[in-house]
PDB file of N, CA and C in Angstrom:
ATOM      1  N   UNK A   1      25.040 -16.864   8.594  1.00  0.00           N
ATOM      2  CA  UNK A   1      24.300 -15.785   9.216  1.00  0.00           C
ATOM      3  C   UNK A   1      22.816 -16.144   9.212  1.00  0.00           C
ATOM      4  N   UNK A   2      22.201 -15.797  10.410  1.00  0.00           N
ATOM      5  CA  UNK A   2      20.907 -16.282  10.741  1.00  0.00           C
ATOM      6  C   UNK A   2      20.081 -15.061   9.603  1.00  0.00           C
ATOM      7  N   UNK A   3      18.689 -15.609   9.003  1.00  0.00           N
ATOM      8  CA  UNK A   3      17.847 -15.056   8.068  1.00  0.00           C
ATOM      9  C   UNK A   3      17.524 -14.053   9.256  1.00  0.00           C
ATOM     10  N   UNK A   4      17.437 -13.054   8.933  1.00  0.00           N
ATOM     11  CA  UNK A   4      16.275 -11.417   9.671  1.00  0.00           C
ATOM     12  C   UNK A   4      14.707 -11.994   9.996  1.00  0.00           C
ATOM     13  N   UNK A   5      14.397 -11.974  10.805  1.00  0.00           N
ATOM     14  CA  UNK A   5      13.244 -12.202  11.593  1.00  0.00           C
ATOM     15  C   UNK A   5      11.657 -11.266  10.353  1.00  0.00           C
ATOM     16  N   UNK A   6      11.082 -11.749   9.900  1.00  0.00           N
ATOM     17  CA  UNK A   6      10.085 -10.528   9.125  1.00  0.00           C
ATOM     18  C   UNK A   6       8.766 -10.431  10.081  1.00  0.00           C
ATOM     19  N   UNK A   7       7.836  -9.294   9.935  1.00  0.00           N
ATOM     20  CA  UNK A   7       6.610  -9.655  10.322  1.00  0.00           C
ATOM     21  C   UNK A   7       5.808 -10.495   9.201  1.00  0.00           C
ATOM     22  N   UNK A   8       4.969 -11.251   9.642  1.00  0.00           N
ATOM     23  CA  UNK A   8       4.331 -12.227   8.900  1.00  0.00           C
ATOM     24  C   UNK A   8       3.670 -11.507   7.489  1.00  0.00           C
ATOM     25  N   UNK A   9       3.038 -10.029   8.202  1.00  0.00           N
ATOM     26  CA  UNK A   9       2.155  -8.853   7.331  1.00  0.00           C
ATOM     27  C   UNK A   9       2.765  -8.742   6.056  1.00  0.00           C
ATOM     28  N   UNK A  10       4.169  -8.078   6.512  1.00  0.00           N
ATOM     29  CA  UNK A  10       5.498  -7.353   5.381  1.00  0.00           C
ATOM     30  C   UNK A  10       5.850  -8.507   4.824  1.00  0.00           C
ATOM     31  N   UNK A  11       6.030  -9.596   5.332  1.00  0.00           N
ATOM     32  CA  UNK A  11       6.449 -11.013   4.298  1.00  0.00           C
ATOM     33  C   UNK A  11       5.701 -11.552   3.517  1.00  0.00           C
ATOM     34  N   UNK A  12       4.514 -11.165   3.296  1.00  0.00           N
ATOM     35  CA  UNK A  12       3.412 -11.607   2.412  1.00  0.00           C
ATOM     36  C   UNK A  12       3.650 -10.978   0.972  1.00  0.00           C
ATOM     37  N   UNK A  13       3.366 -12.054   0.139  1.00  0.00           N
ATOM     38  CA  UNK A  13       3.841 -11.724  -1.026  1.00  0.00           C
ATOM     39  C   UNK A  13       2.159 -11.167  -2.005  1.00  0.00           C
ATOM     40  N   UNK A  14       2.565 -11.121  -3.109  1.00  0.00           N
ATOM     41  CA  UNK A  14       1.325 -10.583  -3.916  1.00  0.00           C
ATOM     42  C   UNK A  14       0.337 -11.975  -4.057  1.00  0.00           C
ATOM     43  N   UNK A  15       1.546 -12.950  -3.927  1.00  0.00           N
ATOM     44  CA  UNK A  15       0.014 -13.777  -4.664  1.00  0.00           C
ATOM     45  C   UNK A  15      -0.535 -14.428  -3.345  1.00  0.00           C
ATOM     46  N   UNK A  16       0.051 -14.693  -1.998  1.00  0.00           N
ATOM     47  CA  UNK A  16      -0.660 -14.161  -0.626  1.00  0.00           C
ATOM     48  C   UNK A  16      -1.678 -13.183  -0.026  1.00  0.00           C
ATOM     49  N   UNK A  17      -1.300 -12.106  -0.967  1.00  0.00           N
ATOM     50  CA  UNK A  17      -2.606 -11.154  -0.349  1.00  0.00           C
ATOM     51  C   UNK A  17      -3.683 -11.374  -1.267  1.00  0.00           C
ATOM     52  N   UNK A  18      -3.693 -11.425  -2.443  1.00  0.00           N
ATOM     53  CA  UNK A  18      -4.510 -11.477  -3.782  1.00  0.00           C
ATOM     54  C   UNK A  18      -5.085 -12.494  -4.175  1.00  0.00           C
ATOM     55  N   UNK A  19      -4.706 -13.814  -3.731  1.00  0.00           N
ATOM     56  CA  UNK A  19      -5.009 -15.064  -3.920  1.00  0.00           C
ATOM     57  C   UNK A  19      -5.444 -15.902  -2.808  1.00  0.00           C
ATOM     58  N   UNK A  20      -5.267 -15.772  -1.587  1.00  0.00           N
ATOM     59  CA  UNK A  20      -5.306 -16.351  -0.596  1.00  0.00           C
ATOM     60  C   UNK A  20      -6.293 -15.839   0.557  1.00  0.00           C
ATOM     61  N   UNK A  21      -6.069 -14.385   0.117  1.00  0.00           N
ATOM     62  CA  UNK A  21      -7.537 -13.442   1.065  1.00  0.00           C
ATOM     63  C   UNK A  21      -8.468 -13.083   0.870  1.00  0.00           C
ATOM     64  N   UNK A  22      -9.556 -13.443   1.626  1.00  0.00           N
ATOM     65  CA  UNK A  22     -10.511 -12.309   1.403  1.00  0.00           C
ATOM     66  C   UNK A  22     -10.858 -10.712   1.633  1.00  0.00           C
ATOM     67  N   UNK A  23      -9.905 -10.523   2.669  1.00  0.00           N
ATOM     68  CA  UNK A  23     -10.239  -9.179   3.171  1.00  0.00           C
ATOM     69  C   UNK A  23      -8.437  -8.455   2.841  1.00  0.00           C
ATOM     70  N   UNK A  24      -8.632  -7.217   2.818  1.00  0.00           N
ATOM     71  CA  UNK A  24      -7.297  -6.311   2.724  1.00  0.00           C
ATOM     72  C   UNK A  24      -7.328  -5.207   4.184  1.00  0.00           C
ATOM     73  N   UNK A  25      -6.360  -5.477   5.115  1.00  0.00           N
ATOM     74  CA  UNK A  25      -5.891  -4.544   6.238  1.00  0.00           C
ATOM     75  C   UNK A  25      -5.450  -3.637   5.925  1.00  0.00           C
ATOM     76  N   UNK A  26      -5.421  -2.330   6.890  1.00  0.00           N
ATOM     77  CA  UNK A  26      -4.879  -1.399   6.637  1.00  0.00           C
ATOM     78  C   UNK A  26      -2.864  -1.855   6.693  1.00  0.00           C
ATOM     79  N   UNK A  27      -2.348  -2.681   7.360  1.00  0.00           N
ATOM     80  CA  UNK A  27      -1.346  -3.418   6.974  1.00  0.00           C
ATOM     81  C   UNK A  27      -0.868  -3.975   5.714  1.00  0.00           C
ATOM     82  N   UNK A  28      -1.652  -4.320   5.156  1.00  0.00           N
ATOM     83  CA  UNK A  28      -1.405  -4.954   3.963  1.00  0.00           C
ATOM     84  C   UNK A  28      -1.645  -3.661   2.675  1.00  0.00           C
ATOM     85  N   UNK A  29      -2.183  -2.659   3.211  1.00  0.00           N
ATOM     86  CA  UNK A  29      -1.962  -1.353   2.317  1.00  0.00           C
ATOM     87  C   UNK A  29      -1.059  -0.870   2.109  1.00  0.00           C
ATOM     88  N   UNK A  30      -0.729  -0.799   3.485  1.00  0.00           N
ATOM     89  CA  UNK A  30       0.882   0.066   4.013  1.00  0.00           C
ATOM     90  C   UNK A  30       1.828  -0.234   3.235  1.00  0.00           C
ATOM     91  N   UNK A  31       1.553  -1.908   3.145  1.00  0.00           N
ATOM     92  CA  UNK A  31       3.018  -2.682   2.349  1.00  0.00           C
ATOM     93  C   UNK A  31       2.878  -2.569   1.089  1.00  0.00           C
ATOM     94  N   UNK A  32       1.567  -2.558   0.773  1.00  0.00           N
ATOM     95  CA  UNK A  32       1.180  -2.507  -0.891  1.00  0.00           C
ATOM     96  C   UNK A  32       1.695  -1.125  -1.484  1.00  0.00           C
ATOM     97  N   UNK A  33       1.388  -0.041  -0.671  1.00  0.00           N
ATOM     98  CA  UNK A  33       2.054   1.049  -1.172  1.00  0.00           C
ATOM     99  C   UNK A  33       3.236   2.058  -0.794  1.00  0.00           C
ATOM    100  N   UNK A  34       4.105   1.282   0.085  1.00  0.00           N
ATOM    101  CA  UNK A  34       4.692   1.580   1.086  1.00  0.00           C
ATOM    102  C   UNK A  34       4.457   3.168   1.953  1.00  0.00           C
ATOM    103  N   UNK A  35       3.214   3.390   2.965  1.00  0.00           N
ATOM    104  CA  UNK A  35       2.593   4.453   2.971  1.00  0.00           C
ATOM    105  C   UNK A  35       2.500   4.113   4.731  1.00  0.00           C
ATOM    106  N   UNK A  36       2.359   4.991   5.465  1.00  0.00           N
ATOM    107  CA  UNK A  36       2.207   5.099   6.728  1.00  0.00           C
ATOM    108  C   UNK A  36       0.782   4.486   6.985  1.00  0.00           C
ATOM    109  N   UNK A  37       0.053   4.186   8.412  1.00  0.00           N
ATOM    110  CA  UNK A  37      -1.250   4.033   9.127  1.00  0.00           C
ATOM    111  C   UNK A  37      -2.366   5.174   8.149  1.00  0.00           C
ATOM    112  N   UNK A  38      -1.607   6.263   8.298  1.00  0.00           N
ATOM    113  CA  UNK A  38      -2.818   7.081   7.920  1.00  0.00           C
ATOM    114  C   UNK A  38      -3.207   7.515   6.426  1.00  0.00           C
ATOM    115  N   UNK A  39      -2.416   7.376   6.077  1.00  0.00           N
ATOM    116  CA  UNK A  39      -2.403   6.929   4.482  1.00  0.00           C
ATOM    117  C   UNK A  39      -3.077   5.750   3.985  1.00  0.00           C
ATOM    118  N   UNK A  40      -2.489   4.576   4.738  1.00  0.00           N
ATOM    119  CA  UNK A  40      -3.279   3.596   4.392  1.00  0.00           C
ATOM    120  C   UNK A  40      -4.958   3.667   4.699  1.00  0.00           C
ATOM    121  N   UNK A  41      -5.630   4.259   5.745  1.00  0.00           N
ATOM    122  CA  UNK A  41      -6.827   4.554   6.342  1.00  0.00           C
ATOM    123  C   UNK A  41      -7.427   5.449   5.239  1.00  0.00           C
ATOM    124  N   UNK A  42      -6.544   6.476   4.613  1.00  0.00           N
ATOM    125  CA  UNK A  42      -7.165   6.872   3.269  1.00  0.00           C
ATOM    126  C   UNK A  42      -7.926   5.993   2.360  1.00  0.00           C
ATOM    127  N   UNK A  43      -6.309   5.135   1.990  1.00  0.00           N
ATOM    128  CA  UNK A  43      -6.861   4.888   0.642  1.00  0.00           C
ATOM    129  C   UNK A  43      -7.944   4.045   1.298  1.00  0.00           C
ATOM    130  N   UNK A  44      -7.702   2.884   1.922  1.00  0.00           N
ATOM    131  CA  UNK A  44      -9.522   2.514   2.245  1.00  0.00           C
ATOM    132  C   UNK A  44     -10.700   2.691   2.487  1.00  0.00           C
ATOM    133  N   UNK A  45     -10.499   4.010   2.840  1.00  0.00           N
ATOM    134  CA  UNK A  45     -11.929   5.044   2.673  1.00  0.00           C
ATOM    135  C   UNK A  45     -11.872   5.304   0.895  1.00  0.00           C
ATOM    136  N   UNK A  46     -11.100   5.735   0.298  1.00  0.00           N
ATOM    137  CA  UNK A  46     -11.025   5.613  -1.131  1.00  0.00           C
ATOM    138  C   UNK A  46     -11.883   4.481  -1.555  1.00  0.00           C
ATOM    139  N   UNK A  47     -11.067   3.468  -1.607  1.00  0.00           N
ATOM    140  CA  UNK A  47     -11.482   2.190  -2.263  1.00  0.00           C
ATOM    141  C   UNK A  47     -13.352   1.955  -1.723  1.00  0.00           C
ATOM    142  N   UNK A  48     -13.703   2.521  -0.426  1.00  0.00           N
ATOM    143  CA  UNK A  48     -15.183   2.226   0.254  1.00  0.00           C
ATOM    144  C   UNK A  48     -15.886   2.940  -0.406  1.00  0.00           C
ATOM    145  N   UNK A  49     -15.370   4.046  -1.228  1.00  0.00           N
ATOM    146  CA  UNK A  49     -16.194   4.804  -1.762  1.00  0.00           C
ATOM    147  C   UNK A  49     -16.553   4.452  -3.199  1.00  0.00           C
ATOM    148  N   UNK A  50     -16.089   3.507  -3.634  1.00  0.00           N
ATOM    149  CA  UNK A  50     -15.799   2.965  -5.365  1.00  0.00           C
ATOM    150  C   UNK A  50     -16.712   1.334  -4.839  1.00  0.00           C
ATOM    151  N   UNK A  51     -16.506   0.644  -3.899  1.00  0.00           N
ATOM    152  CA  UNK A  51     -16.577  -0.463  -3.771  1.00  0.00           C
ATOM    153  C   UNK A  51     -16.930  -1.069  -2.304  1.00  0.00           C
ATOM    154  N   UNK A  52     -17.597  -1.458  -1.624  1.00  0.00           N
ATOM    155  CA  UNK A  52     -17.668  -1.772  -0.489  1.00  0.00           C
ATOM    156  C   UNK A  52     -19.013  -3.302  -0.095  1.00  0.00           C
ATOM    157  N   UNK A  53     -18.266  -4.270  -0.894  1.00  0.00           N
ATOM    158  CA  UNK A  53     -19.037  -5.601  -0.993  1.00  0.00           C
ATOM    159  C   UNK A  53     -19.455  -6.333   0.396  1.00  0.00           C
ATOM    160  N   UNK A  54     -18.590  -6.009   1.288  1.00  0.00           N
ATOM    161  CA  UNK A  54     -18.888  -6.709   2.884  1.00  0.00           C
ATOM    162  C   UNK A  54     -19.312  -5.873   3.835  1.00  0.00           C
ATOM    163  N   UNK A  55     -18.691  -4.374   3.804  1.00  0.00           N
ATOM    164  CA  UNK A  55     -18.885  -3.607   4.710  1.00  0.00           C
ATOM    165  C   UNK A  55     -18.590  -3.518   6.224  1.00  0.00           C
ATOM    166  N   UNK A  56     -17.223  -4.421   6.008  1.00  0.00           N
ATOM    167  CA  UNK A  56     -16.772  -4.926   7.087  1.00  0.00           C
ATOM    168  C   UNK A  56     -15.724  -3.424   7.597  1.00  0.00           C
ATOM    169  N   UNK A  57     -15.689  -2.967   8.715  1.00  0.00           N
ATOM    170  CA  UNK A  57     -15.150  -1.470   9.453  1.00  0.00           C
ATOM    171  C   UNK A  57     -13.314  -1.995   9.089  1.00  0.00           C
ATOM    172  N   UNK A  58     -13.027  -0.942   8.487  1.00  0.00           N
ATOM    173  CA  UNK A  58     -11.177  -1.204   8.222  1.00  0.00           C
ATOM    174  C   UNK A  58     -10.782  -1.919   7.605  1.00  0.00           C
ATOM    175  N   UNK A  59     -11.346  -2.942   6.531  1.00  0.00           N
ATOM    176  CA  UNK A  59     -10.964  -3.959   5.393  1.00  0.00           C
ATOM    177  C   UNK A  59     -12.136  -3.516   4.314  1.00  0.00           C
ATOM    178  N   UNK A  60     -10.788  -4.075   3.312  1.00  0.00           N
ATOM    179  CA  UNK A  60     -11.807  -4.364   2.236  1.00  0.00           C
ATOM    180  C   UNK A  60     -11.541  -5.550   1.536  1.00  0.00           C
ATOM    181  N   UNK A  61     -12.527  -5.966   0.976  1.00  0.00           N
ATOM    182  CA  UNK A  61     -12.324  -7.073   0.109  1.00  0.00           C
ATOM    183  C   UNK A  61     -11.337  -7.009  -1.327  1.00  0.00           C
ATOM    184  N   UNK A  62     -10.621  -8.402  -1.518  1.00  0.00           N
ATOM    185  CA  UNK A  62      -9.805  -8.120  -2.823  1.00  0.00           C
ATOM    186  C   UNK A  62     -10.364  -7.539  -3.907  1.00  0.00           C
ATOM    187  N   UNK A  63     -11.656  -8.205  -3.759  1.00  0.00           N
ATOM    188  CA  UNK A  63     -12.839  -7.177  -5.274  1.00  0.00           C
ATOM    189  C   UNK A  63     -13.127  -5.770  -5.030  1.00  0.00           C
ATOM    190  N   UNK A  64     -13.160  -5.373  -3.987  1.00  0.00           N
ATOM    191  CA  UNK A  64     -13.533  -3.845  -3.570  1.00  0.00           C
ATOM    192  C   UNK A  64     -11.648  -3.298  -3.974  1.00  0.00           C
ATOM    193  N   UNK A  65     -11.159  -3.915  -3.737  1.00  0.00           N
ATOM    194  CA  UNK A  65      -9.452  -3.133  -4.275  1.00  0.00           C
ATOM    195  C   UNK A  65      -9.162  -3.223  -5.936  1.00  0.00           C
ATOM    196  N   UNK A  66      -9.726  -4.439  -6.141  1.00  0.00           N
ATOM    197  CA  UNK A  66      -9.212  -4.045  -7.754  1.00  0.00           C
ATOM    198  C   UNK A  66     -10.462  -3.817  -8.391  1.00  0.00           C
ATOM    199  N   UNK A  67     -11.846  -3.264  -7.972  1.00  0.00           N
ATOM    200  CA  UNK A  67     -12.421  -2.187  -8.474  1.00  0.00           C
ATOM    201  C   UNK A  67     -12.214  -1.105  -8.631  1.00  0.00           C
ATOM    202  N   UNK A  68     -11.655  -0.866  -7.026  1.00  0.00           N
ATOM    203  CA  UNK A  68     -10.935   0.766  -7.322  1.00  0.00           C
ATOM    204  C   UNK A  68      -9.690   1.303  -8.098  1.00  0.00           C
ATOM    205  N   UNK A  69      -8.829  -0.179  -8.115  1.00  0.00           N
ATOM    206  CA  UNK A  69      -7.411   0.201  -8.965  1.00  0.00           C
ATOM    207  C   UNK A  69      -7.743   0.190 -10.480  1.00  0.00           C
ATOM    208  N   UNK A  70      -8.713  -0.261 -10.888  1.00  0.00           N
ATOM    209  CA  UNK A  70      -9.106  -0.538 -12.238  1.00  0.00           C
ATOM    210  C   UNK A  70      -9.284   1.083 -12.711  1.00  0.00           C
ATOM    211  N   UNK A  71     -10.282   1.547 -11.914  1.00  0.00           N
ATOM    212  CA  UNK A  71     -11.345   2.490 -11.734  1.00  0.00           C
ATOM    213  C   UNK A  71     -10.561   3.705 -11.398  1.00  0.00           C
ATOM    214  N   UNK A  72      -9.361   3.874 -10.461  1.00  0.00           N
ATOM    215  CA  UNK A  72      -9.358   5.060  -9.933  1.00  0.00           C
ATOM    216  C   UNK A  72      -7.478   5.383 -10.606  1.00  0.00           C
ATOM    217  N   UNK A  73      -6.635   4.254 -11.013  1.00  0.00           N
ATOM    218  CA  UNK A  73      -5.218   4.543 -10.609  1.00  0.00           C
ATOM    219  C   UNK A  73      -5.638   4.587 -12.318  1.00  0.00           C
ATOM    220  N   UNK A  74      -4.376   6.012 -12.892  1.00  0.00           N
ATOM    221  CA  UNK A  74      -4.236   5.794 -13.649  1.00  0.00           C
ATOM    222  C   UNK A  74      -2.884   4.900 -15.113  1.00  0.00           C
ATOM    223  N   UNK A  75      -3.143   4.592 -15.942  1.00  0.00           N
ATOM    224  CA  UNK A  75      -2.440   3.352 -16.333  1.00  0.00           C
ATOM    225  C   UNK A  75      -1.146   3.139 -16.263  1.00  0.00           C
ATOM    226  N   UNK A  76      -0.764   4.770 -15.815  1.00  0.00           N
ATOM    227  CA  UNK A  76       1.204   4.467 -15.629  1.00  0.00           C
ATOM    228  C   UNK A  76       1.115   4.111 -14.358  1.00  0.00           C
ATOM    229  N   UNK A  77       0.386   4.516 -13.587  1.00  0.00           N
ATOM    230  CA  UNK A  77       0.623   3.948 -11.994  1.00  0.00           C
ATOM    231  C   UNK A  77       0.601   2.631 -11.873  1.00  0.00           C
ATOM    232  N   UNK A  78      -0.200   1.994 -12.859  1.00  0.00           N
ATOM    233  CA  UNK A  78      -0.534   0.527 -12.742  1.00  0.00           C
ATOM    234  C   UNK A  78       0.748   0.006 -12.730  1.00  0.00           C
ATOM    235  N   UNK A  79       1.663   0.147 -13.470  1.00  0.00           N
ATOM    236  CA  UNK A  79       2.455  -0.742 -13.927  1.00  0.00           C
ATOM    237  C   UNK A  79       3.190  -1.144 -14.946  1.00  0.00           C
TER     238      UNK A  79
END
């Protein structure tokens, strides 16, 4: 049986987004927290408000995300 076709986004693993990027999409939110477009558009206004190193419109940087997860999630959410 042929492997399922993935989008490249959803097939990205943790140490792909975290290690390999500089910037975080509202895509790569979605998957991170499995959360719709507009959810994800939240939390990155979230995270802009804790952290916003580039100031680039709809991304944030990996340091602007785990400022805010440090900072904002609390420790059972972590993990």
């Amino acid at each position: 049986m042929d492997k399922p076709k993935m989008d490249p986004v959803y097939a990205a693993t943790y140490e792909e987004l975290f290690e390999k990027r500089q910037y975080l999409r509202a895509t790569d939110i979605m998957r991170l927290f499995d959360v719709g477009r507009t959810k994800a558009s939240e939390i990155i206004k979230s995270i802009k408000l804790v952290s916003d190193i580039a100031h680039v419109k709809g991304r944030v940087t990996v340091s602007d995300y785990v400022a805010w997860y440090n900072r904002y999630l609390p420790p059972a959410a972590r993990g």
